[in-house]
C-alpha atoms as a PDB file:
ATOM      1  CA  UNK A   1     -25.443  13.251   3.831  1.00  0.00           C
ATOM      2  CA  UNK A   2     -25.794  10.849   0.705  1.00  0.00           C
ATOM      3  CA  UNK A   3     -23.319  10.366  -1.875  1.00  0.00           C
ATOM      4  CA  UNK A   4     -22.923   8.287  -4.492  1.00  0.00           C
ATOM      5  CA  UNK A   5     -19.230   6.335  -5.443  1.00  0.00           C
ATOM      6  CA  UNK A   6     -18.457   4.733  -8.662  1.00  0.00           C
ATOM      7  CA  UNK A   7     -16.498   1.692  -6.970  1.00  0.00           C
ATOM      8  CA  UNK A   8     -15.148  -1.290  -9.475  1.00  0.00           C
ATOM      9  CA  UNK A   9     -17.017  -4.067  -9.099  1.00  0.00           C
ATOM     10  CA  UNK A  10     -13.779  -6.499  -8.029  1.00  0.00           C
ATOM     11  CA  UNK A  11     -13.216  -3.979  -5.165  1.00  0.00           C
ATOM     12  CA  UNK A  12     -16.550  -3.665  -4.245  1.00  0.00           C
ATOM     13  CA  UNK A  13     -17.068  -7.514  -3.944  1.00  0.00           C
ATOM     14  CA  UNK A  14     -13.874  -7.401  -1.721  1.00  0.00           C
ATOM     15  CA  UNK A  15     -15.506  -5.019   0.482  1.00  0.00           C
ATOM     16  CA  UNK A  16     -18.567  -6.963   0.549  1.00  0.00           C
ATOM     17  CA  UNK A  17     -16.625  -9.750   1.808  1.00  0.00           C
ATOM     18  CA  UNK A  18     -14.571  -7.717   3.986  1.00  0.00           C
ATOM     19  CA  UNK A  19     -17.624  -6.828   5.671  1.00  0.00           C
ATOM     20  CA  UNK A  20     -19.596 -10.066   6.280  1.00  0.00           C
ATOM     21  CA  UNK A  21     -16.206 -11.365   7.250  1.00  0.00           C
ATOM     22  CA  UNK A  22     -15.944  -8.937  10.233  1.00  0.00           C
ATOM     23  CA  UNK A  23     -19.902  -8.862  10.743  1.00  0.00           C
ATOM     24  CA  UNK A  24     -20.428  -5.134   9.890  1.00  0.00           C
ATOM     25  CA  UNK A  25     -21.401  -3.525   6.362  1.00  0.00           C
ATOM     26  CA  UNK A  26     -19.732  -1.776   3.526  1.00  0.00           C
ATOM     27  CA  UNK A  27     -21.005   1.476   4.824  1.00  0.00           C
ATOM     28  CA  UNK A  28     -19.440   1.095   7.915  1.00  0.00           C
ATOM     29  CA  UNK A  29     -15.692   0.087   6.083  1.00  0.00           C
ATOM     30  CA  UNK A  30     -16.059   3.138   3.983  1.00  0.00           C
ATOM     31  CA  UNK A  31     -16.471   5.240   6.819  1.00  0.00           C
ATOM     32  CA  UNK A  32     -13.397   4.037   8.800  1.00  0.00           C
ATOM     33  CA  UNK A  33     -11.447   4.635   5.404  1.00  0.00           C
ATOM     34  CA  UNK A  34     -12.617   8.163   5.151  1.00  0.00           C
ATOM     35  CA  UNK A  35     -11.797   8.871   8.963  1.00  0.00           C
ATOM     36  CA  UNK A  36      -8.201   7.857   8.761  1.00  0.00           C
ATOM     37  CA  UNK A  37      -7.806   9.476   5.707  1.00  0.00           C
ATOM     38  CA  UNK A  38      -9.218  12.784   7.574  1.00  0.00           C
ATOM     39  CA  UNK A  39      -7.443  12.031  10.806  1.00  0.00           C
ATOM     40  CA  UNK A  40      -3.969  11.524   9.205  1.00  0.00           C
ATOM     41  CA  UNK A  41      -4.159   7.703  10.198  1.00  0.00           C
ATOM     42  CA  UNK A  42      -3.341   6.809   7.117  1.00  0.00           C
ATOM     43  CA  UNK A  43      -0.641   4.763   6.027  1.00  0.00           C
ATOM     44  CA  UNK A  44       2.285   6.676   4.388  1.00  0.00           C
ATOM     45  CA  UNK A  45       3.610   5.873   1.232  1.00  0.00           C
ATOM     46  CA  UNK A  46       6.896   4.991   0.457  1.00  0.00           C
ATOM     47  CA  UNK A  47       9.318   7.094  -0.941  1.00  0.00           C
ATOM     48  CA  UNK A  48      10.868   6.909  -4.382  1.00  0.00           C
ATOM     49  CA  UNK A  49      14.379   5.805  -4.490  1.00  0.00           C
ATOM     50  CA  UNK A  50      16.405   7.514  -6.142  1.00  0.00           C
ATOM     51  CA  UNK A  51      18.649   5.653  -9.363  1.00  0.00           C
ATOM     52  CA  UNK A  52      20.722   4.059  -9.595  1.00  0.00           C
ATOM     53  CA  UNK A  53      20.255   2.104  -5.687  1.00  0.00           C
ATOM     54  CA  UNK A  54      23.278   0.466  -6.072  1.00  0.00           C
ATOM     55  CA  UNK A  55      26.425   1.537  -8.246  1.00  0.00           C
ATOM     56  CA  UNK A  56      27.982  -0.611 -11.260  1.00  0.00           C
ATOM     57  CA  UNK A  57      31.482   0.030 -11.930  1.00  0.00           C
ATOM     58  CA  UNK A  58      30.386  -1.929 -15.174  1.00  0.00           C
ATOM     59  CA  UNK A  59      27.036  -0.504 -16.380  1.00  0.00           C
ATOM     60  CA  UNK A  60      24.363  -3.331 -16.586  1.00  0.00           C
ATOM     61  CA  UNK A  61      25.944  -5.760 -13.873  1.00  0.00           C
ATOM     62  CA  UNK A  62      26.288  -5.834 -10.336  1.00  0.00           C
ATOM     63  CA  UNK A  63      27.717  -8.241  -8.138  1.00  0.00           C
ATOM     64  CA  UNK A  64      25.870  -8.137  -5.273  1.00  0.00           C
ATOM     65  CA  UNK A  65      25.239 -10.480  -2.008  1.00  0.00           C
ATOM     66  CA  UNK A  66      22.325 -10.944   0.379  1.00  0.00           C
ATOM     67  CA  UNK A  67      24.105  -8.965   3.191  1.00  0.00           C
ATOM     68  CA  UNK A  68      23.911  -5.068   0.861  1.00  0.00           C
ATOM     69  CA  UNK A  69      20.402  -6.479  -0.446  1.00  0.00           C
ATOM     70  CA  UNK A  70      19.350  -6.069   3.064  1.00  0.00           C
ATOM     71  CA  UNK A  71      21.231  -3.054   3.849  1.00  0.00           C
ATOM     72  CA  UNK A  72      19.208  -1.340   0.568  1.00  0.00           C
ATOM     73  CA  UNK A  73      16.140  -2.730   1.674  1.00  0.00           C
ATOM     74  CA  UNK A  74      16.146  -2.404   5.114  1.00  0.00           C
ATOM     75  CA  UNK A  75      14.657  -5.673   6.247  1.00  0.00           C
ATOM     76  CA  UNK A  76      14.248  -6.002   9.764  1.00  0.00           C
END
């Protein structure tokens, strides 16, 4: 079946790229988008946290060191 998409230009010239970069076409990107999107492949997004992430005991400062920066963000 033909469609047509109304893609921005800057993100269309990123797929072009995309594509001659990994020697296949637009058409073929598009696809693989559209399958993992039907497939459930595709990658979650993040959850909201909630506010505040980190209590104050004095509203509009924190005192905070790298060690609970990682614990909030989770870095590996």
């Amino acid at each position: 079946m033909r469609t047509t998409l109304d893609i921005p230009d800057i993100k269309y010239r990123r797929l072009k790229i995309k594509a001659a970069r990994e020697g296949t076409s637009v058409r073929q990107i598009v696809l693989r988008g559209v399958d993992r999107e039907l497939n459930g492949d595709a990658p979650r997004r993040t959850k909201r946290l909630a506010k505040p992430i980190l209590k104050s005991y004095v509203p509009g400062s924190i005192r905070i060191d790298n060690e609970q920066i990682y614990d909030v963000i989770g870095f590996p």
